[in-house]
C-alpha atoms as a PDB file:
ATOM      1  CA  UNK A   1     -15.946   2.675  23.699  1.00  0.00           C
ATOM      2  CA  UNK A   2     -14.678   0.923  20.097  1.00  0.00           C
ATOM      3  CA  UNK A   3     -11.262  -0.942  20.043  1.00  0.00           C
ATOM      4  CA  UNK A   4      -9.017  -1.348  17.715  1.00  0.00           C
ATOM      5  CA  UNK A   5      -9.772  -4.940  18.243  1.00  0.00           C
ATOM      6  CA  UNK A   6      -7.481  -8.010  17.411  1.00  0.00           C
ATOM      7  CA  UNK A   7      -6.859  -7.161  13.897  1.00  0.00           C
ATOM      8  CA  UNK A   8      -3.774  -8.836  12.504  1.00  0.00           C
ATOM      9  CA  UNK A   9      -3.541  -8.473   8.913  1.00  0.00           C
ATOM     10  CA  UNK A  10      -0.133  -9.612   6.608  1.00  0.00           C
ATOM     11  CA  UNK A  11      -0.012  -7.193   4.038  1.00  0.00           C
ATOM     12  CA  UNK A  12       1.831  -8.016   0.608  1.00  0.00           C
ATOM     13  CA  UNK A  13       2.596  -4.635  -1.292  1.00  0.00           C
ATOM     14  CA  UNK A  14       3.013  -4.803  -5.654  1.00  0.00           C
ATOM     15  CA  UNK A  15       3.978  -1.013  -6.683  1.00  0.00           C
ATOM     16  CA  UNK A  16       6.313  -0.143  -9.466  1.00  0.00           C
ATOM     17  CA  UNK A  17       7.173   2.805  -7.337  1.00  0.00           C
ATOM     18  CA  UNK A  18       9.735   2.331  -5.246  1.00  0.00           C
ATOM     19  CA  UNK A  19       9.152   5.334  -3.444  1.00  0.00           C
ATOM     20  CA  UNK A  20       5.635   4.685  -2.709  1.00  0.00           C
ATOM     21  CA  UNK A  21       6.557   0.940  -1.726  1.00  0.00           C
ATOM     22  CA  UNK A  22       8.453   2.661   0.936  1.00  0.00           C
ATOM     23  CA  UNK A  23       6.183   4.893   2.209  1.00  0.00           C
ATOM     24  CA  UNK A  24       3.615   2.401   2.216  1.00  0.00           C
ATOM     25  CA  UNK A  25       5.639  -0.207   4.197  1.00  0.00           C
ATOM     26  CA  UNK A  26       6.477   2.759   6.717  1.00  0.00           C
ATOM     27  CA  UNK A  27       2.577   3.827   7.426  1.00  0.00           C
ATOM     28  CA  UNK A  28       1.099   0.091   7.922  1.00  0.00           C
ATOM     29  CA  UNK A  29       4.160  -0.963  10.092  1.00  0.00           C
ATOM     30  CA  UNK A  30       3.223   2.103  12.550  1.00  0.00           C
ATOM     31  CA  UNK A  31      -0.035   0.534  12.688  1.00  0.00           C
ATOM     32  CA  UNK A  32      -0.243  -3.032  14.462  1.00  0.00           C
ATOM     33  CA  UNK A  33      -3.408  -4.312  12.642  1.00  0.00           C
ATOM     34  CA  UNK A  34      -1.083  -4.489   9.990  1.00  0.00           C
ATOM     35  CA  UNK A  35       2.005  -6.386   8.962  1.00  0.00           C
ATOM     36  CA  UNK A  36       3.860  -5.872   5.901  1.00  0.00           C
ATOM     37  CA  UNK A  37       5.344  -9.743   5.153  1.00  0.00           C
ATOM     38  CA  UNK A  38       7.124  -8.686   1.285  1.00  0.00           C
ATOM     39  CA  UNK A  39       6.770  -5.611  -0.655  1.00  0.00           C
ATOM     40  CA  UNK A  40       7.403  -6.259  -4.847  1.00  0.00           C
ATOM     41  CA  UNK A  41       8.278  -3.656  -7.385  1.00  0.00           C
ATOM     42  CA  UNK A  42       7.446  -6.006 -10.092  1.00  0.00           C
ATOM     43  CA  UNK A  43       4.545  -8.568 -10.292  1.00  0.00           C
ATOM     44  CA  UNK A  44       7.170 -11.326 -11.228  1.00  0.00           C
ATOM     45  CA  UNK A  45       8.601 -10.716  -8.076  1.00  0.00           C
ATOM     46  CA  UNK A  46       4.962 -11.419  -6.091  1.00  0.00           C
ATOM     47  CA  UNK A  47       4.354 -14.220  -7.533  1.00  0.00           C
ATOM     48  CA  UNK A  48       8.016 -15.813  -6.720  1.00  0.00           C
ATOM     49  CA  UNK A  49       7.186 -14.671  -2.880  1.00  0.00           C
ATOM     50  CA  UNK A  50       3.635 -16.562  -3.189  1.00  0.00           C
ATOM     51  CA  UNK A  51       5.131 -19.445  -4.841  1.00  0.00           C
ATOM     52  CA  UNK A  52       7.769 -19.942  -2.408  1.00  0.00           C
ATOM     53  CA  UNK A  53       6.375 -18.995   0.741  1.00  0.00           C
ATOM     54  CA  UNK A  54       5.137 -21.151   4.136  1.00  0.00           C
ATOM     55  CA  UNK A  55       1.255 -21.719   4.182  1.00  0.00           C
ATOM     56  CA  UNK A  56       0.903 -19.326   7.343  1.00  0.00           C
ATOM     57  CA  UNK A  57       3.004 -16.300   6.101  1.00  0.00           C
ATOM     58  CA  UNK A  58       0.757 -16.357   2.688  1.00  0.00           C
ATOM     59  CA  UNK A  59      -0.964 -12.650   3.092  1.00  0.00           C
ATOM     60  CA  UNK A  60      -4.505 -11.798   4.189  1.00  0.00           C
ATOM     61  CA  UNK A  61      -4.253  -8.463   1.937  1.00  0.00           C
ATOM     62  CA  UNK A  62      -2.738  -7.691  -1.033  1.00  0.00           C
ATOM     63  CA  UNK A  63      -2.505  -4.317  -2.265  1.00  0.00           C
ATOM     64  CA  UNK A  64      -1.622  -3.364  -6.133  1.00  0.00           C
ATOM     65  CA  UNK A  65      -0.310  -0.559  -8.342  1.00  0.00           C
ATOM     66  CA  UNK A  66      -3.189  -1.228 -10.329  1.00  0.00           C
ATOM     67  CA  UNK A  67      -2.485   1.271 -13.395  1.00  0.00           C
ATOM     68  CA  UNK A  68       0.875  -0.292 -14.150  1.00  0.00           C
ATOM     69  CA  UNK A  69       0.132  -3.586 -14.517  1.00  0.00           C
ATOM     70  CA  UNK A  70      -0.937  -3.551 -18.308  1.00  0.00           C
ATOM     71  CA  UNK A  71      -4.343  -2.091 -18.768  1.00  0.00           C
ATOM     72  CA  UNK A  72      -7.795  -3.968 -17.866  1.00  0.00           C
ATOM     73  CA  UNK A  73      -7.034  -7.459 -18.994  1.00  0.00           C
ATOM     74  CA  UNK A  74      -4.126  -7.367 -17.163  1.00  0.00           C
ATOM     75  CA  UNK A  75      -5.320  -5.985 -14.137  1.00  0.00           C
ATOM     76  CA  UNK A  76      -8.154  -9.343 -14.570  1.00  0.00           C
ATOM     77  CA  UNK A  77      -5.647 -11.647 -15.023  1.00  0.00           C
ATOM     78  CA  UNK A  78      -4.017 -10.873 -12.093  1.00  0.00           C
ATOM     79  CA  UNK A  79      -6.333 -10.377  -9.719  1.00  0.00           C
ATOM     80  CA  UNK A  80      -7.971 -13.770 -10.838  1.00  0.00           C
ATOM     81  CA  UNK A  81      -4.665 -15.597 -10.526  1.00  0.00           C
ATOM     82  CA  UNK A  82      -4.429 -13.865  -6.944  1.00  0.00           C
ATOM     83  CA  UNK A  83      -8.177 -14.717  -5.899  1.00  0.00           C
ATOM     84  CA  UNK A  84      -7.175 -18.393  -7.366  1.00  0.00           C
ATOM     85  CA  UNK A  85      -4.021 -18.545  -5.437  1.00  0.00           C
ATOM     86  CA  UNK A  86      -5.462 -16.825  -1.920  1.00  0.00           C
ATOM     87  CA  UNK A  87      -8.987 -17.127  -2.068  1.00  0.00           C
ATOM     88  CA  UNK A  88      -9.791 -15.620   1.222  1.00  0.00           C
ATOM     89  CA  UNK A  89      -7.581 -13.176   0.888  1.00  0.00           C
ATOM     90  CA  UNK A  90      -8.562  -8.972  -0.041  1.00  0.00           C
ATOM     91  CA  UNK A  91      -7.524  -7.226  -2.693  1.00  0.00           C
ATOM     92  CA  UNK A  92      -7.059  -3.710  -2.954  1.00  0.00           C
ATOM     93  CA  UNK A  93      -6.067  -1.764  -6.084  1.00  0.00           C
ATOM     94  CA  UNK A  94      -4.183   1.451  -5.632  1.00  0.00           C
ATOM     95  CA  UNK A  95      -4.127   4.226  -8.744  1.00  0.00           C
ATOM     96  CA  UNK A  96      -2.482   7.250  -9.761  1.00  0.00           C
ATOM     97  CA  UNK A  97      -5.665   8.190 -11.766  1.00  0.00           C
ATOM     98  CA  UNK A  98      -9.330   6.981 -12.273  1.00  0.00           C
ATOM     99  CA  UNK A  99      -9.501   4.812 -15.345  1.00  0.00           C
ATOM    100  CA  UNK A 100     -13.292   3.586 -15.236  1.00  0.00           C
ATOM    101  CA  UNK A 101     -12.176  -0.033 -17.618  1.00  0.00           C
ATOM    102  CA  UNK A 102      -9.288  -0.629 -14.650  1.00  0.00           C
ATOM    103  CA  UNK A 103     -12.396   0.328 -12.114  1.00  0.00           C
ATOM    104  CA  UNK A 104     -14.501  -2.189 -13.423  1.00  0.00           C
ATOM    105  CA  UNK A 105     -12.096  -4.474 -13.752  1.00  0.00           C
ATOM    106  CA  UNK A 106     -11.200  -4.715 -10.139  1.00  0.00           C
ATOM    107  CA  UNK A 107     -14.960  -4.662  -9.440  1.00  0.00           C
ATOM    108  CA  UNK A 108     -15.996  -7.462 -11.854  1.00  0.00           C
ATOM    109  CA  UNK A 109     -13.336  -9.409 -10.415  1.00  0.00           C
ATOM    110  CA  UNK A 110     -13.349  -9.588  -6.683  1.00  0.00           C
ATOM    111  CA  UNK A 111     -10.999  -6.598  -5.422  1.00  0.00           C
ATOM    112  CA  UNK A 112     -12.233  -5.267  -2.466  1.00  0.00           C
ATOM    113  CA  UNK A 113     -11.524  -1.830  -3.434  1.00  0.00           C
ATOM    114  CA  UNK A 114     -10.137   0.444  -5.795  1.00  0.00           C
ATOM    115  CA  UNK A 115      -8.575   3.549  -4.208  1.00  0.00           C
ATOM    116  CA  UNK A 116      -6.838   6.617  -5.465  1.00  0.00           C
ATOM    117  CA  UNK A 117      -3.241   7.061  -3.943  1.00  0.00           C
ATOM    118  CA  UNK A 118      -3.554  10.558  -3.347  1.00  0.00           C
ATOM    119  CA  UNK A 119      -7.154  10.198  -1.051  1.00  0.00           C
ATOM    120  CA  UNK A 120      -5.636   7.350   1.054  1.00  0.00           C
ATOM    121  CA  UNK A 121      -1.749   8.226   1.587  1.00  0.00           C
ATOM    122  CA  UNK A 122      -1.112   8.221   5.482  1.00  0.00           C
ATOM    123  CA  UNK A 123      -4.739   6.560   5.706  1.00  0.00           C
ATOM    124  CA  UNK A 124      -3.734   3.261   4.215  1.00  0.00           C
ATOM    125  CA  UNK A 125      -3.696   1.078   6.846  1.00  0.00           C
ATOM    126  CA  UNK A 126      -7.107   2.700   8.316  1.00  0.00           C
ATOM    127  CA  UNK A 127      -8.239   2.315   4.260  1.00  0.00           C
ATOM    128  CA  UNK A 128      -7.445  -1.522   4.504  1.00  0.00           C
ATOM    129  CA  UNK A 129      -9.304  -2.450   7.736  1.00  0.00           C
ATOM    130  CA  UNK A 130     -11.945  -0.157   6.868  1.00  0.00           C
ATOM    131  CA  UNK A 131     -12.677  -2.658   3.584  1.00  0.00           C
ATOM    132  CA  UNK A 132     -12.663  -5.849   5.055  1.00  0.00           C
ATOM    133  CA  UNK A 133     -16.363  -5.556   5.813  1.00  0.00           C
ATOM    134  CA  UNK A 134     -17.337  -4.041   2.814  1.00  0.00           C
ATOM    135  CA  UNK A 135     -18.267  -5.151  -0.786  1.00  0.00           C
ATOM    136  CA  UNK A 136     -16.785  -2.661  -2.447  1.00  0.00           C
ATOM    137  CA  UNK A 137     -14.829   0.679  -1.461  1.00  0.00           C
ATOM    138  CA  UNK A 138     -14.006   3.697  -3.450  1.00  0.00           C
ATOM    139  CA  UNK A 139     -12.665   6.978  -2.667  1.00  0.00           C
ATOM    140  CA  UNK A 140     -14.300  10.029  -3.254  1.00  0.00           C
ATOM    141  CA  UNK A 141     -13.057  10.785  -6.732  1.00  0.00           C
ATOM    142  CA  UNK A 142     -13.701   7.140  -8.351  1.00  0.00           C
ATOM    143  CA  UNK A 143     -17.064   7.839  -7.192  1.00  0.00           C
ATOM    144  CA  UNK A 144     -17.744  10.601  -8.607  1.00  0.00           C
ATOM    145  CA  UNK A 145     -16.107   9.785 -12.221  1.00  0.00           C
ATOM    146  CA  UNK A 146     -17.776   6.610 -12.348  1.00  0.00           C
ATOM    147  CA  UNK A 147     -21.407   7.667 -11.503  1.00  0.00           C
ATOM    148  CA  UNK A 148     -22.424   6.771 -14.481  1.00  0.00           C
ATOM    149  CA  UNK A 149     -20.862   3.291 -14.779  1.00  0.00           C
ATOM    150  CA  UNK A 150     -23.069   0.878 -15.218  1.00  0.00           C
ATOM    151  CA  UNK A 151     -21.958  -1.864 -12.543  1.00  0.00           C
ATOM    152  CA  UNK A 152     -23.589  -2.996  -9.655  1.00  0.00           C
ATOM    153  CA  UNK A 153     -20.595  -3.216  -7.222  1.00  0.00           C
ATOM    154  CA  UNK A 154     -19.718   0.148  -8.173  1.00  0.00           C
ATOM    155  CA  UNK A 155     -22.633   1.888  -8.150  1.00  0.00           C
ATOM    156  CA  UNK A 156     -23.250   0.475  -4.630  1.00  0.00           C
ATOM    157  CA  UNK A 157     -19.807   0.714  -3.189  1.00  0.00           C
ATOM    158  CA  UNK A 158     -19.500   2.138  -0.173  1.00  0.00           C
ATOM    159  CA  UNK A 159     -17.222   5.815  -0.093  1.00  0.00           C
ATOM    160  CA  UNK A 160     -13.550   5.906   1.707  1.00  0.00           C
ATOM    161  CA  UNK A 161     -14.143   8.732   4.501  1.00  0.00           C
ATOM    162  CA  UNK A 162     -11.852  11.573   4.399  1.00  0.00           C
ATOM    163  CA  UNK A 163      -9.048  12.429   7.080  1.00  0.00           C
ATOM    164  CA  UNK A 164     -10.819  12.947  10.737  1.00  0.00           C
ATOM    165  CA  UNK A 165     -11.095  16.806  11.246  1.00  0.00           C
ATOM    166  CA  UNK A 166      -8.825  18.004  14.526  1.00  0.00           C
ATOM    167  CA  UNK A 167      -9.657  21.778  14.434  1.00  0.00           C
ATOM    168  CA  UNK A 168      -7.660  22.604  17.480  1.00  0.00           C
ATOM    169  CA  UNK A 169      -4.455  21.604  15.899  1.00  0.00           C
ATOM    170  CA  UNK A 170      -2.640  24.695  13.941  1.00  0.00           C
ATOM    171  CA  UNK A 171      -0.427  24.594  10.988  1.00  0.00           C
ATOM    172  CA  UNK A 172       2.286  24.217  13.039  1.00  0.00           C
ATOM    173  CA  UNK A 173       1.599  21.777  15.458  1.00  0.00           C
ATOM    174  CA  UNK A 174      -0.033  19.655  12.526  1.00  0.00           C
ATOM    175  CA  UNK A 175       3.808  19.854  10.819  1.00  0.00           C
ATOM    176  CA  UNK A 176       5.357  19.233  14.502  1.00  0.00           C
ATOM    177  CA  UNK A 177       3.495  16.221  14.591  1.00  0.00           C
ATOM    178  CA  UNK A 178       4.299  15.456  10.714  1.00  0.00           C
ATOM    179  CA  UNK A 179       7.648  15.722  11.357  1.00  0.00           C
ATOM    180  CA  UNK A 180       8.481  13.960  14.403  1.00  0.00           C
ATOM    181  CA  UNK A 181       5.672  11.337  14.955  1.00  0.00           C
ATOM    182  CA  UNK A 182       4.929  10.622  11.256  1.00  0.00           C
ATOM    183  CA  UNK A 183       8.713  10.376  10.078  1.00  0.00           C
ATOM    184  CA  UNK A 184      10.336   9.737  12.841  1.00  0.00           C
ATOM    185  CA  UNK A 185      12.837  12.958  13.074  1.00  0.00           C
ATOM    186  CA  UNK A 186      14.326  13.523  16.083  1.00  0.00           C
ATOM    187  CA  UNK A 187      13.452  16.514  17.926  1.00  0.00           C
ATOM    188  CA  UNK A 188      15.996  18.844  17.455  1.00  0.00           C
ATOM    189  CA  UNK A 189      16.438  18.077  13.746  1.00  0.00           C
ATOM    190  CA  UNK A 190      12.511  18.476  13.658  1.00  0.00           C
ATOM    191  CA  UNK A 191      13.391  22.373  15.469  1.00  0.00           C
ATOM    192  CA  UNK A 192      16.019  22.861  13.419  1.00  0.00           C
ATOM    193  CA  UNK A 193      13.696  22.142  10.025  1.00  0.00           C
ATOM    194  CA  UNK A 194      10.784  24.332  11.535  1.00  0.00           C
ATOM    195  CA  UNK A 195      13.478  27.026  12.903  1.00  0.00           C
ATOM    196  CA  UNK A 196      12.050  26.760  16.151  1.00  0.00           C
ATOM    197  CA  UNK A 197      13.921  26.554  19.271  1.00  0.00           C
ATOM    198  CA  UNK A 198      13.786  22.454  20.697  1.00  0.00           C
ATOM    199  CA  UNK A 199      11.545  23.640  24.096  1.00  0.00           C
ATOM    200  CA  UNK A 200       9.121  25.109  21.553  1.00  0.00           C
ATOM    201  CA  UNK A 201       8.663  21.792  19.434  1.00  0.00           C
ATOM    202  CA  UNK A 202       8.129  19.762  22.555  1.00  0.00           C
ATOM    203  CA  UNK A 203       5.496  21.914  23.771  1.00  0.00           C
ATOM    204  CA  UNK A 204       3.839  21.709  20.440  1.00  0.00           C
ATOM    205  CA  UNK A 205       4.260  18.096  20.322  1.00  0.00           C
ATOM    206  CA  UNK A 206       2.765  17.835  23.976  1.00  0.00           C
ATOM    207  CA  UNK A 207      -0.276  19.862  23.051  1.00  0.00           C
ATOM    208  CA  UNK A 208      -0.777  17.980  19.066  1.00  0.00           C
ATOM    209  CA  UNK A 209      -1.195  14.390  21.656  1.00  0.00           C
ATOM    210  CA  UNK A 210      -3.303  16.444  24.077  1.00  0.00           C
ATOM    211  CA  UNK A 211      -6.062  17.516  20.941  1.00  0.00           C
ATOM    212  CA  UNK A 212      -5.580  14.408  18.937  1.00  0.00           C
ATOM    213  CA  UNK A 213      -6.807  12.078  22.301  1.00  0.00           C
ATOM    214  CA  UNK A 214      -9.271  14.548  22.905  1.00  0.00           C
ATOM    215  CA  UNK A 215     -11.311  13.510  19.336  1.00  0.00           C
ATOM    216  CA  UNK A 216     -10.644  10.138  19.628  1.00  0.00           C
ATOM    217  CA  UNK A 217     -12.866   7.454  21.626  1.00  0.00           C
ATOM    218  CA  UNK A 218     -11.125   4.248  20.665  1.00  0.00           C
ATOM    219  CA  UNK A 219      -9.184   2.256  23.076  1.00  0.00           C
ATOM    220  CA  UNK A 220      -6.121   1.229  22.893  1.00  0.00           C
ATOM    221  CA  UNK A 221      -3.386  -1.617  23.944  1.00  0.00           C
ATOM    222  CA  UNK A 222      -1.669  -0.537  27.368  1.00  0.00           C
ATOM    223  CA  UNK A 223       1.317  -1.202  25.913  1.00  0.00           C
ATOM    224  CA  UNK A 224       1.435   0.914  22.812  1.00  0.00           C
ATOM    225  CA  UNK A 225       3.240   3.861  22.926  1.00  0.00           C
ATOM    226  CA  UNK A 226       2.573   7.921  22.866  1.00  0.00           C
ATOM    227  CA  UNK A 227       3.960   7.506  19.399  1.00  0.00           C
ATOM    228  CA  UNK A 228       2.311   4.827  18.534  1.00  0.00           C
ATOM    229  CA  UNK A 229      -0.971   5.947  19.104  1.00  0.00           C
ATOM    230  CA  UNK A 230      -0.304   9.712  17.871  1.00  0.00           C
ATOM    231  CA  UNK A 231      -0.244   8.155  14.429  1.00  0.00           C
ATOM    232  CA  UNK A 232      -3.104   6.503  14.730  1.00  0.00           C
ATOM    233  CA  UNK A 233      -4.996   8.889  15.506  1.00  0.00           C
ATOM    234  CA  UNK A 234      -3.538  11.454  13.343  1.00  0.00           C
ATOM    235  CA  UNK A 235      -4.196   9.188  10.067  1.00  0.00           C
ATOM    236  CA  UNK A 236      -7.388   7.848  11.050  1.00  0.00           C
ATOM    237  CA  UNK A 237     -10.632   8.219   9.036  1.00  0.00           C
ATOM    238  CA  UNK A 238     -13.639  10.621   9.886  1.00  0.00           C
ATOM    239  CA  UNK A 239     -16.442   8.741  11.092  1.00  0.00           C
ATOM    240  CA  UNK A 240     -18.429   6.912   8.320  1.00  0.00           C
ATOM    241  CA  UNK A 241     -21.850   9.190   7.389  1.00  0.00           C
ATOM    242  CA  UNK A 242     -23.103   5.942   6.123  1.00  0.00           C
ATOM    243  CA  UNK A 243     -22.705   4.320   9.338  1.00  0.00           C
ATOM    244  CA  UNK A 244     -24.258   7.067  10.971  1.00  0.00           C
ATOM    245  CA  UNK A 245     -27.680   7.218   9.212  1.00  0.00           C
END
């Protein structure tokens, strides 16, 4: 039965987005392979953090707003500085949209992956792990609007899986879940937003644990929490079709 292992990753986050930058921050601290050490809204502020920061607290992963940096030679720039700076250190570019010159770019020089925000969301920190032994990740739309790049890396990369599939788990239990486990609202507020009575979202918060450990075969540390692992399992990835050939 697969572990979660002893994956301990310090995460820096660069998004212009403040909003994102928050909900980023929130998802990979729920997850303990993960540890968010500085989040930056500008790039001027990452490099002051790198610059000025302990040898042992320098990040494993950093993750960029890659479309708002400045356009391709930018994006290079950057991520050379970065690979210069932390050379065992992953990179993973984040995007609003598919730009195939910012695709190649990251490809060309060194990211790990290029993602699209939208196909990784609650996934992140499952998105992050899953790259580290890959060459090169995508999700499912880069891949298909870059088909016909030519670049090796690309071409071969290997394709983010989607959400795992709970079928059990209704609308309602899904938004139970969404609500309470994912950001953290109290129960009764959670009944209150779902006009259900507070007995009713506890049951359906009983039975959305019961389905999602059902699906799921990894273990776990004793110590984590219901919680804890309801998130994990309720952002993780489907299993990998490539792994499965």
């Amino acid at each position: 039965m697969p572990g979660i292992g002893n994956i301990n990753l310090k995460v820096l986050l660069l998004d212009t987005d403040i909003y994102a930058l928050q909900a980023m921050n929130s998802y990979l601290a729920w997850d303990r392979r993960t540890r968010v050490t500085f989040t930056a809204n500008t790039e001027q502020a990452m490099w002051d953090f790198l610059n000025n920061t302990a040898v042992a607290e320098l990040p494993d992963v950093v993750v960029l707003d890659a479309d708002h940096l400045g356009g391709a030679g930018r994006l290079r720039q950057t991520i050379d500085h970065l690979k210069q700076q932390l050379p065992e250190a992953r990179v993973i570019c984040l995007a609003q949209s598919v730009y195939p010159d910012l695709v190649e770019a990251s490809a060309n020089h060194g990211a790990s992956a290029y993602l699209l925000k939208q196909e990784t969301r609650l996934m992140i920190a499952w998105a992050i792990v899953y790259a580290l032994d890959k060459d090169f990740v995508v999700t499912r739309t880069v891949a298909a609007d870059c088909a016909d790049l030519f670049n090796s890396r690309v071409s071969r990369a290997s394709v983010l899986p989607g959400k795992r599939e709970y079928p059990e788990l209704t609308d309602r239990i899904q938004q139970a879940i969404r609500l309470c486990v994912v950001e953290g609202m109290p129960a009764h507020l959670a009944a209150d937003e779902m006009g259900i009575s507070l007995h009713t979202i506890r049951g359906y918060i009983k039975e959305g644990y019961r389905i999602l450990e059902s699906y799921d075969e990894y273990e776990y540390p004793v110590d984590m929490t219901p919680q804890e692992r309801a998130f994990m399992r309720f952002t993780a990835l489907a299993d990998d079709p490539q792994e499965l050939d």
